[in-house]
PDB file of N, CA and C in Angstrom:
ATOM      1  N   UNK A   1       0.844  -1.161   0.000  1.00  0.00           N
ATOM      2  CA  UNK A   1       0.000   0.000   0.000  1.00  0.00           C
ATOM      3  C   UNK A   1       0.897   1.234   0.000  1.00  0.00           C
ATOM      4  N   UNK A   2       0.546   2.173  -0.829  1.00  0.00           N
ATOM      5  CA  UNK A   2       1.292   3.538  -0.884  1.00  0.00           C
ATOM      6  C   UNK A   2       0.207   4.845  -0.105  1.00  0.00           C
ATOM      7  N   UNK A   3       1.176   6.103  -0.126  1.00  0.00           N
ATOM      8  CA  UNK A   3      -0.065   7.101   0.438  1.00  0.00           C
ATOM      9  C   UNK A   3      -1.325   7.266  -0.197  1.00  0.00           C
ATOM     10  N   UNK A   4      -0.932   6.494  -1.633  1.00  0.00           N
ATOM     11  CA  UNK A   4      -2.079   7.115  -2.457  1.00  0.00           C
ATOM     12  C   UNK A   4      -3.308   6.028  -2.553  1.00  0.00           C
ATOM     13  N   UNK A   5      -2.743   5.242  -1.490  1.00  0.00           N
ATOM     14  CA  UNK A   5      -3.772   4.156  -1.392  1.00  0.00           C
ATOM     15  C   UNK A   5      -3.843   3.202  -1.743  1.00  0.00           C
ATOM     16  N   UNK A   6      -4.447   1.464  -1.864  1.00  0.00           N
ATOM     17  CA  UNK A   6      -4.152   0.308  -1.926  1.00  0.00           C
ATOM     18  C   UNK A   6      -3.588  -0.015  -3.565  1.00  0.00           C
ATOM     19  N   UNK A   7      -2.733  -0.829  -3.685  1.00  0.00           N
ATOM     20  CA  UNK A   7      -2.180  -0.859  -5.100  1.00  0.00           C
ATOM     21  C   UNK A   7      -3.591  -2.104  -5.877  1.00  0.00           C
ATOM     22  N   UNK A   8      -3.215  -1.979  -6.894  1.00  0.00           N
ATOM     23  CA  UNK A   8      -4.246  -3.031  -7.608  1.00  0.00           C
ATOM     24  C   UNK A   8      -3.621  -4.005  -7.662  1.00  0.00           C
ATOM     25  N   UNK A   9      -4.821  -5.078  -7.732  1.00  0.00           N
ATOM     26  CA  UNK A   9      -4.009  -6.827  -7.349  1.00  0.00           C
ATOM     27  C   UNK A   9      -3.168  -6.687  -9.080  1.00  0.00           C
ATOM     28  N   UNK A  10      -2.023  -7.433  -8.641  1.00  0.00           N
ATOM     29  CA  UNK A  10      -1.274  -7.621  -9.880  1.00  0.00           C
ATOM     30  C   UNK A  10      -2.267  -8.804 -10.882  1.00  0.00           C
ATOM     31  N   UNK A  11      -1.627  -8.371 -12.183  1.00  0.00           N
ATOM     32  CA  UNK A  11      -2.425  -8.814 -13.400  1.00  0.00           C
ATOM     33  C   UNK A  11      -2.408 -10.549 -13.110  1.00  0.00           C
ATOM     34  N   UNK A  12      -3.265 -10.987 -13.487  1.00  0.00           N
ATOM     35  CA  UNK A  12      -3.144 -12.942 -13.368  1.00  0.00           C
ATOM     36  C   UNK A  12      -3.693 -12.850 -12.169  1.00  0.00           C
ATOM     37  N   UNK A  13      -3.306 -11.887 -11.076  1.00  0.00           N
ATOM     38  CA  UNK A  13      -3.615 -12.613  -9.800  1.00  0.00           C
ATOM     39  C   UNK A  13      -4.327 -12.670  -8.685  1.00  0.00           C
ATOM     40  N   UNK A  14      -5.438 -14.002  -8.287  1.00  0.00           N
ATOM     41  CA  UNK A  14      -6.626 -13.643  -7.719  1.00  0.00           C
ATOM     42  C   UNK A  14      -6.236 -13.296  -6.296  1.00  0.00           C
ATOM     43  N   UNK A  15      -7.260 -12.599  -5.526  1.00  0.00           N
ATOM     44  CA  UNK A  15      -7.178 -12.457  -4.424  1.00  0.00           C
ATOM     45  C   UNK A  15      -7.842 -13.390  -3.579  1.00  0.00           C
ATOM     46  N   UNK A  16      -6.771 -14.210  -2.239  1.00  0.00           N
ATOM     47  CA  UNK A  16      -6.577 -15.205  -1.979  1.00  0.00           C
ATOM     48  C   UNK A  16      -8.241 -15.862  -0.907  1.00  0.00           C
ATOM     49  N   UNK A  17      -9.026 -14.546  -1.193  1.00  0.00           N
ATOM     50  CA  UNK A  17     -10.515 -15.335  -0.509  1.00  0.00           C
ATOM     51  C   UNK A  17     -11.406 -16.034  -1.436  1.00  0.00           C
ATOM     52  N   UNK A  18     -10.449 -15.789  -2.845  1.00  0.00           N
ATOM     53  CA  UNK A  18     -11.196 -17.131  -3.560  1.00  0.00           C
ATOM     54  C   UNK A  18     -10.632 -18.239  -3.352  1.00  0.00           C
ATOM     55  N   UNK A  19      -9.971 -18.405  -2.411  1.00  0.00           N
ATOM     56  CA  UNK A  19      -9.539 -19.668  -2.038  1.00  0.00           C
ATOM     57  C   UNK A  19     -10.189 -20.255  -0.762  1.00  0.00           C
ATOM     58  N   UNK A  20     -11.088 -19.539  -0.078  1.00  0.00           N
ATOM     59  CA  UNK A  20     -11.857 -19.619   1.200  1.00  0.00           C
ATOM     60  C   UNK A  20     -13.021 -20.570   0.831  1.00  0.00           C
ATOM     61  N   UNK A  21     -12.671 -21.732   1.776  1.00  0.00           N
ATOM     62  CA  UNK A  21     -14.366 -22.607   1.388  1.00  0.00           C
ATOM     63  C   UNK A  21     -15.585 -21.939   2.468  1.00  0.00           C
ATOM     64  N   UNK A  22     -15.607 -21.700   1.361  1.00  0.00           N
ATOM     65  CA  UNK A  22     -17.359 -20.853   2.195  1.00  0.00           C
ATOM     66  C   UNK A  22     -17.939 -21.906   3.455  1.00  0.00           C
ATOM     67  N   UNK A  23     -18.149 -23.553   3.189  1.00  0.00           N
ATOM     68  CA  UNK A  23     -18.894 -24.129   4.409  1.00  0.00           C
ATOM     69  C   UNK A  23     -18.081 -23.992   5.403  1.00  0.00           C
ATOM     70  N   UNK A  24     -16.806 -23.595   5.574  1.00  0.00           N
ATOM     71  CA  UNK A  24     -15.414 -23.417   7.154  1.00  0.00           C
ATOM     72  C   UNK A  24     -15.799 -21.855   7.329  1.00  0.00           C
ATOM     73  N   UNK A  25     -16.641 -21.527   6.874  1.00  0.00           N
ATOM     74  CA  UNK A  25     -17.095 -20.128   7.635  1.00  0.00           C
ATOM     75  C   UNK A  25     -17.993 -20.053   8.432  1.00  0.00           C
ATOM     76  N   UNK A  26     -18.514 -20.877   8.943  1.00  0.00           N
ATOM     77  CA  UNK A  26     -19.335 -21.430  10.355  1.00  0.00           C
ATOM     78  C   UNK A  26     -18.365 -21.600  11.278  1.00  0.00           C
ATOM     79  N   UNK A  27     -18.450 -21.035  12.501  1.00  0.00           N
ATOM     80  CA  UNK A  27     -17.313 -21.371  13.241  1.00  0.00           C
ATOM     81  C   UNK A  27     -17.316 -22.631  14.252  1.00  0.00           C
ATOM     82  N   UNK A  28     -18.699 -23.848  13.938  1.00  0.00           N
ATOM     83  CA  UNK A  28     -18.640 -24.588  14.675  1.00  0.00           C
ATOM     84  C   UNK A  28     -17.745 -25.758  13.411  1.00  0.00           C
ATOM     85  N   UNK A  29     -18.624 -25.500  12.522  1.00  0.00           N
ATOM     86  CA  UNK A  29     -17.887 -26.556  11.456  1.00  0.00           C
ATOM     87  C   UNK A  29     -15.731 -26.401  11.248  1.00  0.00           C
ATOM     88  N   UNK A  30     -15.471 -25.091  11.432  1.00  0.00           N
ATOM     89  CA  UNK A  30     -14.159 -25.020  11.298  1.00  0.00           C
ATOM     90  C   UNK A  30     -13.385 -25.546  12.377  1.00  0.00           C
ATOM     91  N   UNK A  31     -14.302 -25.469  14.153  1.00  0.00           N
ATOM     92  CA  UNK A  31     -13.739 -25.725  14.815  1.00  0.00           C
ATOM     93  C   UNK A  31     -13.773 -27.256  14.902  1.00  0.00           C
ATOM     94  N   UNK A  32     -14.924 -27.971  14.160  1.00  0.00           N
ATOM     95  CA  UNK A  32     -14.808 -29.591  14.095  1.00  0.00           C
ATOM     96  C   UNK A  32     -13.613 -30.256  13.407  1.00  0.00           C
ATOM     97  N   UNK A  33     -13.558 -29.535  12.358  1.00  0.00           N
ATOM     98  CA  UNK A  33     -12.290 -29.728  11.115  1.00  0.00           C
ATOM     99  C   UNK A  33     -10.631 -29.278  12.053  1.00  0.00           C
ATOM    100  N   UNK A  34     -10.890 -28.265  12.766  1.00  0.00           N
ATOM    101  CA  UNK A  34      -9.447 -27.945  13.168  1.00  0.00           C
ATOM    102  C   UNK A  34      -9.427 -29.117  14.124  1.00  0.00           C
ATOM    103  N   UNK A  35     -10.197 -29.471  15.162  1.00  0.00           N
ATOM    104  CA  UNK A  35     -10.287 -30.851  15.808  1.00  0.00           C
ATOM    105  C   UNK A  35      -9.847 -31.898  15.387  1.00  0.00           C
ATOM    106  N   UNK A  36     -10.263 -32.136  13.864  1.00  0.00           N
ATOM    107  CA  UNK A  36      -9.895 -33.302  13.463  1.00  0.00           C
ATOM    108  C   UNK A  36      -8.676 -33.673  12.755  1.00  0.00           C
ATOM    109  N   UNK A  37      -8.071 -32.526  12.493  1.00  0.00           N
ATOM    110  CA  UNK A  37      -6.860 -32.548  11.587  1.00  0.00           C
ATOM    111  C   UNK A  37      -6.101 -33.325  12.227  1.00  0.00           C
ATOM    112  N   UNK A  38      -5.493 -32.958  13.738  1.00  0.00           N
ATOM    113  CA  UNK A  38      -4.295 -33.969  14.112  1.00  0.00           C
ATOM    114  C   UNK A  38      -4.461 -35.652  14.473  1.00  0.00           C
ATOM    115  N   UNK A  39      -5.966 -35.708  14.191  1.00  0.00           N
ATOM    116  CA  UNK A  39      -6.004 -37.146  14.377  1.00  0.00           C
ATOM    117  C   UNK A  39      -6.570 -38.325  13.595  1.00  0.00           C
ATOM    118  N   UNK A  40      -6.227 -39.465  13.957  1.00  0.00           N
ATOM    119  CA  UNK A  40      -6.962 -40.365  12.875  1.00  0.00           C
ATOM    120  C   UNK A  40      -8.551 -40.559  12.831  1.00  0.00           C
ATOM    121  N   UNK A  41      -8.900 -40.415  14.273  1.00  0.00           N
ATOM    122  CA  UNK A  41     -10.278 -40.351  14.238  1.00  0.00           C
ATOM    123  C   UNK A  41     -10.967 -40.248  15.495  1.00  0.00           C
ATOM    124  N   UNK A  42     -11.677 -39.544  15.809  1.00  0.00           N
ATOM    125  CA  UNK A  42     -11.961 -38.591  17.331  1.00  0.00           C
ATOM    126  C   UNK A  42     -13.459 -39.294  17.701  1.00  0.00           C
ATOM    127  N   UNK A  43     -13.736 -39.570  18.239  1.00  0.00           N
ATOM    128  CA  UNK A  43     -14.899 -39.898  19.548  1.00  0.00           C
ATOM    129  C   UNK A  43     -15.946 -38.829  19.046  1.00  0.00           C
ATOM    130  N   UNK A  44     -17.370 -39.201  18.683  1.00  0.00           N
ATOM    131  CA  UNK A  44     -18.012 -37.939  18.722  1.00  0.00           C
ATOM    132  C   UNK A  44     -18.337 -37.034  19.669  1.00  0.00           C
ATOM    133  N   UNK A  45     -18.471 -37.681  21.235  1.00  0.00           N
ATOM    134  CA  UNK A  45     -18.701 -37.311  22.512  1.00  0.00           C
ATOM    135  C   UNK A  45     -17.264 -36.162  22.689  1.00  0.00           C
ATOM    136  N   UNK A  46     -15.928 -36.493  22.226  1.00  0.00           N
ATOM    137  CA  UNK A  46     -14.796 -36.246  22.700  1.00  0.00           C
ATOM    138  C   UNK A  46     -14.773 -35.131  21.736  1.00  0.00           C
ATOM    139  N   UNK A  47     -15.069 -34.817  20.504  1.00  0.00           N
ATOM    140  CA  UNK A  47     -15.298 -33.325  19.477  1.00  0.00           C
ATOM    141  C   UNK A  47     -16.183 -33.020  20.184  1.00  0.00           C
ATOM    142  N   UNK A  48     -17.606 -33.163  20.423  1.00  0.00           N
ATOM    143  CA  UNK A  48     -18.591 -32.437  21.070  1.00  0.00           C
ATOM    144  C   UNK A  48     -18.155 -31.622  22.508  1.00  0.00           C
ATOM    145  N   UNK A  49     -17.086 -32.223  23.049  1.00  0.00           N
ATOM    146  CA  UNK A  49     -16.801 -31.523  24.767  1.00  0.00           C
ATOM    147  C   UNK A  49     -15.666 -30.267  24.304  1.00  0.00           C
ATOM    148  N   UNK A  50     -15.074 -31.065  23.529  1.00  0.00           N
ATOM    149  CA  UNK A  50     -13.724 -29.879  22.699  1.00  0.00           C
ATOM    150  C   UNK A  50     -14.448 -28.599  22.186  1.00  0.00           C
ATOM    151  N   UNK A  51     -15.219 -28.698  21.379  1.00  0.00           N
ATOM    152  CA  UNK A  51     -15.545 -28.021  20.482  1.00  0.00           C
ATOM    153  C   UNK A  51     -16.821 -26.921  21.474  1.00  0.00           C
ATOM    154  N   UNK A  52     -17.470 -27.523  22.687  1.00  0.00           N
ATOM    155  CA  UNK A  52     -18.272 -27.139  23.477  1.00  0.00           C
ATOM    156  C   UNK A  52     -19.646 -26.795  22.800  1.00  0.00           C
ATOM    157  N   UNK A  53     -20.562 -27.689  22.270  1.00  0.00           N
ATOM    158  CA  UNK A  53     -21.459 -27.672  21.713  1.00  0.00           C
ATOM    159  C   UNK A  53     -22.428 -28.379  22.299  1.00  0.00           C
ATOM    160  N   UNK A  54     -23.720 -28.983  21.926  1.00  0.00           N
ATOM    161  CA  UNK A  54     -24.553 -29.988  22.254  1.00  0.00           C
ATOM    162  C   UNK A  54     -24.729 -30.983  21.291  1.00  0.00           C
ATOM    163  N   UNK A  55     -24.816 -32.222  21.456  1.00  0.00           N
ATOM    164  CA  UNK A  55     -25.317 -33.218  20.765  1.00  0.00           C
ATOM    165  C   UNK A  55     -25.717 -32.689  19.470  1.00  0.00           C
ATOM    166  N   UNK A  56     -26.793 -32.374  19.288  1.00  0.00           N
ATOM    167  CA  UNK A  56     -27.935 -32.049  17.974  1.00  0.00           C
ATOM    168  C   UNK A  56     -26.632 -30.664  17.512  1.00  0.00           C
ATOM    169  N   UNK A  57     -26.646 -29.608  17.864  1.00  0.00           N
ATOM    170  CA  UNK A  57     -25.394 -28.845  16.863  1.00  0.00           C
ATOM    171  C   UNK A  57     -24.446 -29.864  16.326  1.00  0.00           C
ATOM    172  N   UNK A  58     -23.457 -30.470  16.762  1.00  0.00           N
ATOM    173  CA  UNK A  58     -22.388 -30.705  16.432  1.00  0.00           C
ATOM    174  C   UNK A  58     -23.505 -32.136  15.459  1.00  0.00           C
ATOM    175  N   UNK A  59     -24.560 -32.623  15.545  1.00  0.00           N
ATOM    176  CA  UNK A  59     -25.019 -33.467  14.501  1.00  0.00           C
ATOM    177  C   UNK A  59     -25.224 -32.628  13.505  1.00  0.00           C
ATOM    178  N   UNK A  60     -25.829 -31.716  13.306  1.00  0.00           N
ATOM    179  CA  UNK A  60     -26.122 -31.119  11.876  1.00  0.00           C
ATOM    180  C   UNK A  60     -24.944 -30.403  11.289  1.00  0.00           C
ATOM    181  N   UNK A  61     -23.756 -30.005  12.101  1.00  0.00           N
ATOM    182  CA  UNK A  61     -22.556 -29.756  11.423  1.00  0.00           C
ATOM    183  C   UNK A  61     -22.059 -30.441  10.769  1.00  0.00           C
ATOM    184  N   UNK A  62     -21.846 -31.739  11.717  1.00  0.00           N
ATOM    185  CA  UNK A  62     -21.306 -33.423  10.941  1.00  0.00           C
ATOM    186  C   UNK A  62     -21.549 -33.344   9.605  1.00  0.00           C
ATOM    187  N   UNK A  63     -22.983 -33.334   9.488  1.00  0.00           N
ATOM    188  CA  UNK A  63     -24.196 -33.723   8.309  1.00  0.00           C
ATOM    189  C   UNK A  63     -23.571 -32.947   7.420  1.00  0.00           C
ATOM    190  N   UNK A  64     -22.943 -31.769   7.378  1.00  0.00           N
ATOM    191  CA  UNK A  64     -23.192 -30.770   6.557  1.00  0.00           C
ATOM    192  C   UNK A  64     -21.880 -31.304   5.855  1.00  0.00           C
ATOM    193  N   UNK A  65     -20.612 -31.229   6.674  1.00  0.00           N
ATOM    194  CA  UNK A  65     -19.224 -31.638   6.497  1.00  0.00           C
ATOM    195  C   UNK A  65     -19.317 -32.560   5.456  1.00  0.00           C
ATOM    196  N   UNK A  66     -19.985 -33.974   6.058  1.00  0.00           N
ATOM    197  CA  UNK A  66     -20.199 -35.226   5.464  1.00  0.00           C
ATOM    198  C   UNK A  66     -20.309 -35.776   4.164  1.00  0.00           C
ATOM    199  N   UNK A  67     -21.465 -34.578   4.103  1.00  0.00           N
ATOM    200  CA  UNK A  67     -22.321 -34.279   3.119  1.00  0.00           C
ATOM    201  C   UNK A  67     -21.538 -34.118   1.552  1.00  0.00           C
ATOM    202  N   UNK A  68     -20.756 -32.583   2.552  1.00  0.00           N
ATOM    203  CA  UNK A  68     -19.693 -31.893   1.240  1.00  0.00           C
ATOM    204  C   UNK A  68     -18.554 -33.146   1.123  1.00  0.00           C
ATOM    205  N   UNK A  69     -18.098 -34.336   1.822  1.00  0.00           N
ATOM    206  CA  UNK A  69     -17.155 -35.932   1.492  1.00  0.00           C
ATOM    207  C   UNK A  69     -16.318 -35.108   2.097  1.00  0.00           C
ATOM    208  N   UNK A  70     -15.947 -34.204   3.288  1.00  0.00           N
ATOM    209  CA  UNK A  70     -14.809 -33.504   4.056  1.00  0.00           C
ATOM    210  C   UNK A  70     -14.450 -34.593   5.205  1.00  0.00           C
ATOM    211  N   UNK A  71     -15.689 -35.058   6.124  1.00  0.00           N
ATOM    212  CA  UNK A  71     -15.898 -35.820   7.387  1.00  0.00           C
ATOM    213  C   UNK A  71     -16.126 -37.384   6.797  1.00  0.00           C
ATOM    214  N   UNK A  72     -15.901 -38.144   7.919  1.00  0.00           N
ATOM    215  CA  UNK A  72     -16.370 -39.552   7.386  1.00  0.00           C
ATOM    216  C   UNK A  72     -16.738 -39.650   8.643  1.00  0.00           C
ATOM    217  N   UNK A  73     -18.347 -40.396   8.731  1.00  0.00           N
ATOM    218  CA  UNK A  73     -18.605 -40.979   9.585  1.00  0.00           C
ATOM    219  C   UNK A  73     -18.719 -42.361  10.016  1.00  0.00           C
ATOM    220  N   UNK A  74     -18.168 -42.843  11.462  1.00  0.00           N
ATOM    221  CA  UNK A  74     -18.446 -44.241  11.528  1.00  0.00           C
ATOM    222  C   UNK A  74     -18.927 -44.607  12.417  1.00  0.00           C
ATOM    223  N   UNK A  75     -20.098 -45.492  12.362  1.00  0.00           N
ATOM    224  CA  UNK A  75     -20.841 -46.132  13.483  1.00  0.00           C
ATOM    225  C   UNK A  75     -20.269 -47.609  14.420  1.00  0.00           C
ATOM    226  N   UNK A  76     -20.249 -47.645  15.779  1.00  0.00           N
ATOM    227  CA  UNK A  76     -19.918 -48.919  16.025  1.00  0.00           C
ATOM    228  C   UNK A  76     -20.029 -48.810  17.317  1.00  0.00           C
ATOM    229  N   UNK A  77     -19.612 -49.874  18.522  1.00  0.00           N
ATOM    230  CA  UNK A  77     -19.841 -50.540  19.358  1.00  0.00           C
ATOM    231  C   UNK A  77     -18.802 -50.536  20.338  1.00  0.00           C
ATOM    232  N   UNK A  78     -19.062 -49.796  21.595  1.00  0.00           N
ATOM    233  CA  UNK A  78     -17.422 -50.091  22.392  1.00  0.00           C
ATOM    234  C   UNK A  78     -19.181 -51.533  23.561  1.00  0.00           C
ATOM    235  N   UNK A  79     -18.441 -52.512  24.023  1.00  0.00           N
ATOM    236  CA  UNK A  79     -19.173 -53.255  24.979  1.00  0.00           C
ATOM    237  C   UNK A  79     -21.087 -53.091  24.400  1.00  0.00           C
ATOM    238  N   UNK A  80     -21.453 -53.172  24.808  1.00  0.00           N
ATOM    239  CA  UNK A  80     -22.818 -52.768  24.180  1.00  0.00           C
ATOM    240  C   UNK A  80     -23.405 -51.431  24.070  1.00  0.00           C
ATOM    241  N   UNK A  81     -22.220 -50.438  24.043  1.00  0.00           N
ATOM    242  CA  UNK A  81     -22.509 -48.888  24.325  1.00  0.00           C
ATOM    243  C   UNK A  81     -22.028 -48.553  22.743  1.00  0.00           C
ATOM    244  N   UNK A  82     -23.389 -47.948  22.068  1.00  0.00           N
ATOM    245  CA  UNK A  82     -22.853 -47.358  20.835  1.00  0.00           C
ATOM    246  C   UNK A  82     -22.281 -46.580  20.852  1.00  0.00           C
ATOM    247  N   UNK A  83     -21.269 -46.098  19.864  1.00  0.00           N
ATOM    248  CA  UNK A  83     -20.286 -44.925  19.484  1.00  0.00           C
ATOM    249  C   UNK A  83     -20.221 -44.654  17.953  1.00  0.00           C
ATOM    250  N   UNK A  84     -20.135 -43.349  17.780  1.00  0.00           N
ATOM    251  CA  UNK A  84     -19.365 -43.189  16.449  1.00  0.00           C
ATOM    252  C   UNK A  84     -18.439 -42.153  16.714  1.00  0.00           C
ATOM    253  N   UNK A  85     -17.695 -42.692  15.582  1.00  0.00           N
ATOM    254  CA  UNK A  85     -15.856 -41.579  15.625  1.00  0.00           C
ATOM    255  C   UNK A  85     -16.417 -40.998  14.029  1.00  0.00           C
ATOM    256  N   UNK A  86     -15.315 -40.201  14.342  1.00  0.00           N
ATOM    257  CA  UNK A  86     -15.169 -39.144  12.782  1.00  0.00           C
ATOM    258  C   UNK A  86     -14.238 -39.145  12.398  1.00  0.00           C
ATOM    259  N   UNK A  87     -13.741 -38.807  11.366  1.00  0.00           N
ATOM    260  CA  UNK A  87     -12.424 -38.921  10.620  1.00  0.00           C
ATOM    261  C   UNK A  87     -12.949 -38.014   9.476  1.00  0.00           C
ATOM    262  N   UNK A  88     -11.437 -36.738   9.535  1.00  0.00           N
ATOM    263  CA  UNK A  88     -11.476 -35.942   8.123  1.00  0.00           C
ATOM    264  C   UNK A  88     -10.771 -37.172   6.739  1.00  0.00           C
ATOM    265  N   UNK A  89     -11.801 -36.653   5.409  1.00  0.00           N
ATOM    266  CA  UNK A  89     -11.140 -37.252   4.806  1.00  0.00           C
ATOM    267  C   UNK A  89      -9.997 -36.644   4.111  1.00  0.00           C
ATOM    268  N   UNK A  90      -9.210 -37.219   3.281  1.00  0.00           N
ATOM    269  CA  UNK A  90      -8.266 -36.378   2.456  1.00  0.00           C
ATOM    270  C   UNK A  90      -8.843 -35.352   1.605  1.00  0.00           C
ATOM    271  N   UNK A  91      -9.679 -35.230   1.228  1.00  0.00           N
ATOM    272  CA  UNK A  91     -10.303 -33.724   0.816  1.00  0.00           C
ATOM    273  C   UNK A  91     -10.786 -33.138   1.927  1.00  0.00           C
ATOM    274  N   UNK A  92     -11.148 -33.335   2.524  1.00  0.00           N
ATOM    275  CA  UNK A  92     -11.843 -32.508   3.816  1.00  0.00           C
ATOM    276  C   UNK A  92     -10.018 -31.721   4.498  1.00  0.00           C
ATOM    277  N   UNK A  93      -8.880 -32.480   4.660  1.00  0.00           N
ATOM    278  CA  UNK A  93      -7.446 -31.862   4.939  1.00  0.00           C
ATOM    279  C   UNK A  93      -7.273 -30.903   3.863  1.00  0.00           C
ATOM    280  N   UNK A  94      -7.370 -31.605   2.762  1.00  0.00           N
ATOM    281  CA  UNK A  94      -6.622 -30.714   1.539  1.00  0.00           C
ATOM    282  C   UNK A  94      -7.729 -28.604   1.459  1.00  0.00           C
ATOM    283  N   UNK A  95      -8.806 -28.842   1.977  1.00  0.00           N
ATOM    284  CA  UNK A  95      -9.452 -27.908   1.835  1.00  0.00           C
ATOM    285  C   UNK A  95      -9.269 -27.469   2.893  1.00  0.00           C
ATOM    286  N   UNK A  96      -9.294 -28.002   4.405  1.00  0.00           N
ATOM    287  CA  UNK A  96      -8.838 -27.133   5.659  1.00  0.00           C
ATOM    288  C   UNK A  96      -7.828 -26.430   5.038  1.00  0.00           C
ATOM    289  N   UNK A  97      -6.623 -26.998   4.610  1.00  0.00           N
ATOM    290  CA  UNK A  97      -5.223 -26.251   4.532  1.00  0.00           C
ATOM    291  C   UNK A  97      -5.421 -25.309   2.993  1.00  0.00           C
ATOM    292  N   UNK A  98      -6.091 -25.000   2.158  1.00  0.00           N
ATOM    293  CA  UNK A  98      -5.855 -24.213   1.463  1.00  0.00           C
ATOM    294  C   UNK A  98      -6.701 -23.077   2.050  1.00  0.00           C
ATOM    295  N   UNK A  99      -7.723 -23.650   2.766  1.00  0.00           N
ATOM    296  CA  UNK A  99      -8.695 -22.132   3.575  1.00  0.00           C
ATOM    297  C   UNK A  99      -8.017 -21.597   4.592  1.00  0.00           C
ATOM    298  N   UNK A 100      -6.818 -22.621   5.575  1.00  0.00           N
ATOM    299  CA  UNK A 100      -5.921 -21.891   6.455  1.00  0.00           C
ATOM    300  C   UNK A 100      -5.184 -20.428   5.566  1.00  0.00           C
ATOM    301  N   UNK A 101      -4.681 -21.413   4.368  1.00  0.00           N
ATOM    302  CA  UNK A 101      -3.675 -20.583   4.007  1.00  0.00           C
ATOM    303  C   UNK A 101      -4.513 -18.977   3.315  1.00  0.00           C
ATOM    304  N   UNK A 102      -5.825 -19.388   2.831  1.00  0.00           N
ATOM    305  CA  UNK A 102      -6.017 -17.983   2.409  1.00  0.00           C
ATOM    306  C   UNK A 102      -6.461 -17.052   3.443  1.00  0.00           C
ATOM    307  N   UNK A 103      -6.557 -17.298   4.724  1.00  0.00           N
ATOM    308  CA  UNK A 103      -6.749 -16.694   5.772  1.00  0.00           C
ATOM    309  C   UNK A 103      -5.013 -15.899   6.310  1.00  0.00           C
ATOM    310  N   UNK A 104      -4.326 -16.990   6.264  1.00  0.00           N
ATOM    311  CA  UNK A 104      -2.665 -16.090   6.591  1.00  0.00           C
ATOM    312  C   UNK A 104      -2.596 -14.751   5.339  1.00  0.00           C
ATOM    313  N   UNK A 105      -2.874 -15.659   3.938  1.00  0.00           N
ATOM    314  CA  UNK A 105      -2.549 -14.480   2.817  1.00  0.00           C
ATOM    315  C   UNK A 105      -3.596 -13.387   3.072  1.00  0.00           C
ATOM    316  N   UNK A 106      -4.774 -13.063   3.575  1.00  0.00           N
ATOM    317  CA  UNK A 106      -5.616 -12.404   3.400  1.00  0.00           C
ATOM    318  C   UNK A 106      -5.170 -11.299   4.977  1.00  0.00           C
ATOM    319  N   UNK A 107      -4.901 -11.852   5.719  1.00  0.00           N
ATOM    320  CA  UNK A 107      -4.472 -11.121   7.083  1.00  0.00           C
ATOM    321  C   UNK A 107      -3.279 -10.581   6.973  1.00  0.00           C
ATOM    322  N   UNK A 108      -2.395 -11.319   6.293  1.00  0.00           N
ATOM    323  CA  UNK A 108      -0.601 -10.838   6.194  1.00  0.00           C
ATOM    324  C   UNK A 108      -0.297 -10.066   4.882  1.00  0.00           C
ATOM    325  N   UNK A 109      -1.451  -9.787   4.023  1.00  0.00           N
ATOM    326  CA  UNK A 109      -1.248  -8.998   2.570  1.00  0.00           C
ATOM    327  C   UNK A 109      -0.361  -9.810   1.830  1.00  0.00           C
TER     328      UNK A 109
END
């Protein structure tokens, strides 16, 4: 930026909030996804306490994630107590990290 005010984006080149996935602009869904990144696959009870939500929110977030093939859901059985875990898939990573990054480019110019 000069005194005379913001320069124009150089020729070819977009500005980096077209790189922003619009559904990680919910801040419960981004905070499910940042949850899930470091692991192979999280407890739904154990995202729901992290993330500090209720049951039914953090279900229709799931849904939404799921939906877009970001989340994988799995149903199953610890003793006769149902559970399901979550797991990001490899597109669901590959899109966290390009929406991280247009958030650094968009904050850091």
């Amino acid at each position: 930026m000069t005194d005379e005010g913001p320069q124009a984006a150089e020729p070819g080149r977009r500005h980096p909030r077209h790189d922003l996935a619009p559904l990680l602009s919910a801040p419960v869904r981004l905070s499910v996804v940042a949850a899930l990144v470091p692991l192979d696959k999280a407890e739904f009870g154990f995202v729901r306490d992290l993330v500090e939500v209720s049951d039914s929110v953090l279900s229709k977030q799931v849904a939404a994630l799921e939906e877009a093939g970001w989340v994988s859901v799995h149903k199953g059985r610890v003793g006769r107590r149902p559970r399901t875990w979550l797991s990001l898939t490899a597109e669901g990573r590959d899109v966290y990290a390009r929406h991280l990054a247009a958030l650094r480019a968009i904050a850091l110019g």
